[in-house]
Protein backbone atom coordinates (compact mmCIF):
# COMPACT_ATOMS: atom_id res chain seq x y z
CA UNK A 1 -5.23 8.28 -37.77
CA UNK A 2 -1.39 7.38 -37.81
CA UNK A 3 -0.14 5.37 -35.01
CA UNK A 4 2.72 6.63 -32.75
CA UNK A 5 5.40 4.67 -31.72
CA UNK A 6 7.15 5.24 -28.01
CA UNK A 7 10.24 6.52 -29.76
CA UNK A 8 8.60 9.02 -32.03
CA UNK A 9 6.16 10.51 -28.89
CA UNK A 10 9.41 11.27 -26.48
CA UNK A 11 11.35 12.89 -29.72
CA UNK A 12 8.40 15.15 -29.95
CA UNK A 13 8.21 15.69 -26.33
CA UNK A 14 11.89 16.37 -26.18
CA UNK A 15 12.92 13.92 -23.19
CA UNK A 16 10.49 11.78 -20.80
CA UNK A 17 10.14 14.37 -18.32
CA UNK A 18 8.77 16.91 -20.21
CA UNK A 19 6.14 14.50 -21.80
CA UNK A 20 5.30 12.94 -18.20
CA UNK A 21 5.38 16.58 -16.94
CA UNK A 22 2.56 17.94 -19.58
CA UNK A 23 0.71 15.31 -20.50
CA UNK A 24 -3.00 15.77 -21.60
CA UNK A 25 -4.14 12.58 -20.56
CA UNK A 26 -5.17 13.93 -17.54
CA UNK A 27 -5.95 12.39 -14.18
CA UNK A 28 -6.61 8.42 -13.22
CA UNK A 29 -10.21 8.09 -12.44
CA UNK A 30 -10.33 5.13 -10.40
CA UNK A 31 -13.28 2.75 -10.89
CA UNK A 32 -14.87 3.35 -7.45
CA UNK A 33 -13.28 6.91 -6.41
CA UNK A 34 -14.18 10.49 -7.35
CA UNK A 35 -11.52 11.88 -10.05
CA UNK A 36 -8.62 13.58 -8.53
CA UNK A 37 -9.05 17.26 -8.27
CA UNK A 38 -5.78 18.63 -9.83
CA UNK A 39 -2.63 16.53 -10.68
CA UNK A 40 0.37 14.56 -9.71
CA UNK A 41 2.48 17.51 -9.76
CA UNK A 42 0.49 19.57 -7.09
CA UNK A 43 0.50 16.13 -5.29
CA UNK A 44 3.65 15.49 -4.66
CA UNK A 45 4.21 19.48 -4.08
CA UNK A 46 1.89 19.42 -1.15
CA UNK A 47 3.54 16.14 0.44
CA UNK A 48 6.97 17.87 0.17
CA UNK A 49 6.17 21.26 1.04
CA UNK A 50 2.38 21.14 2.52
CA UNK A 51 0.62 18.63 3.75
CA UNK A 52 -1.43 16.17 1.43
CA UNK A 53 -3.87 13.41 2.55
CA UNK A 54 -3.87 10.65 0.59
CA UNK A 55 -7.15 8.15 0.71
CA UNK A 56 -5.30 4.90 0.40
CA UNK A 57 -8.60 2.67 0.57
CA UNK A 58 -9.35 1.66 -2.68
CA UNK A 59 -6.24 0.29 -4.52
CA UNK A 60 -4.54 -2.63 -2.36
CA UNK A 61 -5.87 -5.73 -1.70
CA UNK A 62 -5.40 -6.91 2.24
CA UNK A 63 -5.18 -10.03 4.29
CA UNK A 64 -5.84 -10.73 7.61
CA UNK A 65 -4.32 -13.41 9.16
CA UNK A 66 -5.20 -14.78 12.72
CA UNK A 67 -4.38 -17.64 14.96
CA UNK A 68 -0.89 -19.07 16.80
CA UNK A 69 0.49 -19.68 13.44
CA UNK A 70 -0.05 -16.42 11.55
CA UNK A 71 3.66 -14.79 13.07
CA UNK A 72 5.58 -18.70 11.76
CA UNK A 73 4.00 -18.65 8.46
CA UNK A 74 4.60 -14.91 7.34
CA UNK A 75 8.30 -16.02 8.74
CA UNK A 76 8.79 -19.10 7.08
CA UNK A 77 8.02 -17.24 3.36
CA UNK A 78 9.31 -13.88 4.29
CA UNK A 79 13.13 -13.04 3.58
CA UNK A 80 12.53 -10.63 6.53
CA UNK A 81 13.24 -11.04 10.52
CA UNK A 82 10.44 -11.30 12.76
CA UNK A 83 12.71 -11.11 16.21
CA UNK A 84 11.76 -7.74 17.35
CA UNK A 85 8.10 -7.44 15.49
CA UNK A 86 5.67 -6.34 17.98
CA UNK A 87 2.10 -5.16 18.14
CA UNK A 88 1.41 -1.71 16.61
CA UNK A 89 4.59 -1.96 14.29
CA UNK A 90 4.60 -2.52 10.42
CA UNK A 91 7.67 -3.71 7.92
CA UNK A 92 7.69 -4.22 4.45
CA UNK A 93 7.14 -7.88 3.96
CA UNK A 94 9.37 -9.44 1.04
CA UNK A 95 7.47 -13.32 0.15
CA UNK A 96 10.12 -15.51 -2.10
CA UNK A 97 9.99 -19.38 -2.88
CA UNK A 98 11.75 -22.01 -1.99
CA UNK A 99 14.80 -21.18 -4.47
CA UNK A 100 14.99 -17.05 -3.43
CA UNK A 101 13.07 -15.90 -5.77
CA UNK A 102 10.96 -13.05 -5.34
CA UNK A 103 6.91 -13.59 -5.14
CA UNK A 104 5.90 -10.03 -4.31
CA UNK A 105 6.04 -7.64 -1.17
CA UNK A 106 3.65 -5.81 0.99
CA UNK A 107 3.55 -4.35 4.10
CA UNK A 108 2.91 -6.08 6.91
CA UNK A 109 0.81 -4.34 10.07
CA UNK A 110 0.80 -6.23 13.37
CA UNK A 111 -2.45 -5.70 14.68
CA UNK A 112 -2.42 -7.53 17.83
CA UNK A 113 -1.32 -10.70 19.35
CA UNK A 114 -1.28 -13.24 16.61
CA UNK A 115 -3.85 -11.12 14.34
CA UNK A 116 -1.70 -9.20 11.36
CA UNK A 117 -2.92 -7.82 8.05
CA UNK A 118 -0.67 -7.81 4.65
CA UNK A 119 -1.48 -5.15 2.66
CA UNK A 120 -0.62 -4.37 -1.38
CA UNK A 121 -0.38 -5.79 -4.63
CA UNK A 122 -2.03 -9.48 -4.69
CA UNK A 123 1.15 -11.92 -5.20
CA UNK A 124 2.39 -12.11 -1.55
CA UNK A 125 -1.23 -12.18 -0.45
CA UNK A 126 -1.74 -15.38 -3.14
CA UNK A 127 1.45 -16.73 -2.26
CA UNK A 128 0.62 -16.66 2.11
CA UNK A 129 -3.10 -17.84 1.12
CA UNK A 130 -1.48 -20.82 -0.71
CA UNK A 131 0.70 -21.83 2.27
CA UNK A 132 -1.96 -21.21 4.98
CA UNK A 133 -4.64 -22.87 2.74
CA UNK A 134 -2.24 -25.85 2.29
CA UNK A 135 0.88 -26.06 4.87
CA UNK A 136 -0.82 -27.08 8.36
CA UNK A 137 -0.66 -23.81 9.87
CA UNK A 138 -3.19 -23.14 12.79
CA UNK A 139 -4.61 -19.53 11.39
CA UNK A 140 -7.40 -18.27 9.11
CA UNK A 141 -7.36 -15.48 6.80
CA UNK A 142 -9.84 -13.20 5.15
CA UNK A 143 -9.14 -11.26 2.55
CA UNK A 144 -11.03 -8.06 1.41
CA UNK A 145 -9.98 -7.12 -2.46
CA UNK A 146 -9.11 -3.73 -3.54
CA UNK A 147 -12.22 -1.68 -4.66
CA UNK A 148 -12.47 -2.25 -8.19
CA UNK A 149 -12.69 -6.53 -7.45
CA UNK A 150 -15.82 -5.83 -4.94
CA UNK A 151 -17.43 -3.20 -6.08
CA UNK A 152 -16.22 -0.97 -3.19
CA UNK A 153 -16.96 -2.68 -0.51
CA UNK A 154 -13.83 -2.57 1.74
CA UNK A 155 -13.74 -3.62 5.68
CA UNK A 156 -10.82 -0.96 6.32
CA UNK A 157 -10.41 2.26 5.10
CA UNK A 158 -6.80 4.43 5.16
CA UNK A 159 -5.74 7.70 4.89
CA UNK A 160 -2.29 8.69 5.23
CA UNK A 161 -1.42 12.66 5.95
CA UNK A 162 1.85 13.53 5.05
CA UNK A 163 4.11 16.73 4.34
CA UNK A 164 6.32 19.06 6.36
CA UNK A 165 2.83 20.63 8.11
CA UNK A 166 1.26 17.22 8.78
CA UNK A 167 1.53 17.33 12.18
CA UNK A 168 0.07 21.02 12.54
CA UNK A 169 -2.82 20.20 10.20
CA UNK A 170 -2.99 17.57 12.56
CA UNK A 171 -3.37 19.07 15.67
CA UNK A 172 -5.41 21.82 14.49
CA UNK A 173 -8.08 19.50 13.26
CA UNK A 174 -8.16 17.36 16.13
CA UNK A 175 -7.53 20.22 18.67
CA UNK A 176 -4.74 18.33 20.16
CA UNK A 177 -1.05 17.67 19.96
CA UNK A 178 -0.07 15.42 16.98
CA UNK A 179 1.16 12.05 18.84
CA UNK A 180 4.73 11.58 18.54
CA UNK A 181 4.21 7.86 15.48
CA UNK A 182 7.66 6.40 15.07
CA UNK A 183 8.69 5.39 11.55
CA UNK A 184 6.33 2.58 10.86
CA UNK A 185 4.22 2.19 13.90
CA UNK A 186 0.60 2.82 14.92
């Protein structure tokens, strides 16, 4: 069996998008998650022109952070204001050190007064556990792992619902009127 290189698969392909388009890899199968059922393609179809509902439980790590010091230290590593932040509201946290560079993002959600959870990839979440594990700031954390680091066991799940019909899939499966969710609220 020869070995490809990069170069020689996309000159067979043509161009990237036809090899990302028809690839026979087929879909991710996530450690702790049942397979997809079709493919990228009809995913992002159904969140521009349907409705698709994502389960966003397994892959992102989170961290809750609690006490009267869990707003100042997501503000003194953040790039990012805090001014108008209030309950029910997320932003995209950006973490950097000392020198500007960047650690990692995630997005923040402000659960309620000084309790807020930072969720995504792991190096913001390392970099606030650091600094509340050794700056002197009056919170706790606890942090639940994405799915394949504890075997599944997560303390929140997500969904998301999006797509041009989201809000009539919505009411028709709740049998109410969609609630009116401003760009990254709760």
């Amino acid at each position: 069996m020869s070995h490809q290189t990069l170069e020689d698969v996309l000159r067979t392909a043509g161009n990237p998008v036809t090899l990302l388009r028809n690839s026979q890899i087929g879909p991710y199968a996530f450690p702790v998650v049942r397979h997809e059922f079709t493919n990228w393609r009809d995913e992002q179809r159904a969140w521009r022109e349907t409705c698709a509902l994502f389960d966003q439980s397994h892959h992102m790590t989170d961290l809750y952070v609690e006490g009267p010091d869990a707003l100042k230290v997501f503000s003194d590593l953040g790039v990012n204001s805090f001014q108008s932040f209030k309950v029910n509201q997320a932003k995209q946290f950006v973490a950097c050190n000392y020198d500007g560079y960047v650690i990692g993002d995630a997005i923040l959600f402000y659960l309620s007064e000084n309790r807020f959870n930072l969720v995504g990839r792991p190096p913001a979440h390392n970099w606030v556990q650091y600094h509340l594990e050794m700056g002197g700031y009056n919170a706790k954390f606890e942090r639940d792992e994405r799915s394949a680091q504890n075997q599944g066991r997560r303390k929140t799940f997500r969904y998301q619902v999006q797509g041009p019909n989201a809000a009539t899939v919505m009411e028709k499966v709740t049998g109410k009127p969609a609630p009116d969710i401003k760009f990254f609220h709760m």
